[in-house]
Protein backbone atom coordinates (compact mmCIF):
# COMPACT_ATOMS: atom_id res chain seq x y z
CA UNK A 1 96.15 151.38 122.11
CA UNK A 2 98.65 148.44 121.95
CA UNK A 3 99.31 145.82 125.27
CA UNK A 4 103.14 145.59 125.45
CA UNK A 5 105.35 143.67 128.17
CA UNK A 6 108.54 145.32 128.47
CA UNK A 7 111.95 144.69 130.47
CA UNK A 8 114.09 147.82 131.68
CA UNK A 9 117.94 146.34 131.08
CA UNK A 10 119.22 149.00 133.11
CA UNK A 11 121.74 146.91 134.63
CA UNK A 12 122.14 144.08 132.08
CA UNK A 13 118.96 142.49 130.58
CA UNK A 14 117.53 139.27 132.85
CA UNK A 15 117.26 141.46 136.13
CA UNK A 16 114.20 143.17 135.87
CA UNK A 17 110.97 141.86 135.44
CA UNK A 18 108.75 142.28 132.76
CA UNK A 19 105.89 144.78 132.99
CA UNK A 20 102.64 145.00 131.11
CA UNK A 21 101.72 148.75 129.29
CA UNK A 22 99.39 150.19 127.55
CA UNK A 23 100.81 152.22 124.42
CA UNK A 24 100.61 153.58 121.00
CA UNK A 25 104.01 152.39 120.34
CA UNK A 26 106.27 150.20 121.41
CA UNK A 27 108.87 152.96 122.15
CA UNK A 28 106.15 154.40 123.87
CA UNK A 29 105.92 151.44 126.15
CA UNK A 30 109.56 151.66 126.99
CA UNK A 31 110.21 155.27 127.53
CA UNK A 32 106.72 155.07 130.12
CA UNK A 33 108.59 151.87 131.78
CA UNK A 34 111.85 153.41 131.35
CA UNK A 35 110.81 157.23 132.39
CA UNK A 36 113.11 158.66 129.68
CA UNK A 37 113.18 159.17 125.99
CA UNK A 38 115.07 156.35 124.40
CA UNK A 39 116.88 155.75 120.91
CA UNK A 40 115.73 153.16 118.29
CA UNK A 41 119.33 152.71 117.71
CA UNK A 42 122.35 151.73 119.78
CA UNK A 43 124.95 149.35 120.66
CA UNK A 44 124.85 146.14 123.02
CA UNK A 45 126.65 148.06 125.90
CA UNK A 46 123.30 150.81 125.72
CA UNK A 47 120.57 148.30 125.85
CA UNK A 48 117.69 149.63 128.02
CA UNK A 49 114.71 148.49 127.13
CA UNK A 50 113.31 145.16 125.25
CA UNK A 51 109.85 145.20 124.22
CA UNK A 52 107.21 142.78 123.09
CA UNK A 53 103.68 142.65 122.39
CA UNK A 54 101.26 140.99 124.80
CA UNK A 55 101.07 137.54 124.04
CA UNK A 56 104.03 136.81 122.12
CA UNK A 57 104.81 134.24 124.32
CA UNK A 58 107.79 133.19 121.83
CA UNK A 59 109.15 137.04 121.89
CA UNK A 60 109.53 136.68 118.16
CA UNK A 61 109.06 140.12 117.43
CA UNK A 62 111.29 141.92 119.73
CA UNK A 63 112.44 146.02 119.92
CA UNK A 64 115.41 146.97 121.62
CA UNK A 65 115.70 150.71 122.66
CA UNK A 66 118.86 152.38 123.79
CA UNK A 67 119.44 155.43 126.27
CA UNK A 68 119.60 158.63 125.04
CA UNK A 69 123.19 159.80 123.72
């Protein structure tokens, strides 16, 4: 298992804070933060989730999920 810190964007992204998780994925980590099955693919207007791994302080490696169609 992975350490992830992930946002929920329900809302717009910025007002949430970001939570640590333990996953095999990083979709993993956002549907468990989330509590629904996201999408790997979507548009702007559907972000829900952004996802990092722990310690990427720079959030160069960053996974946006969408909500379910």
């Amino acid at each position: 298992m992975s350490a992830f810190q992930v946002q929920d964007c329900k809302g717009g992204p910025g007002k949430h804070p970001w939570i640590k998780v333990a996953a095999q994925s990083a979709q993993e980590a956002a549907e468990k933060v989330c509590g629904i099955k996201l999408r790997d693919r979507g548009k702007l207007g559907e972000l829900r989730a952004r996802v990092v791994r722990d310690g990427d302080l720079a959030r160069r490696e960053t996974d946006f999920y969408a909500d379910p169609e």
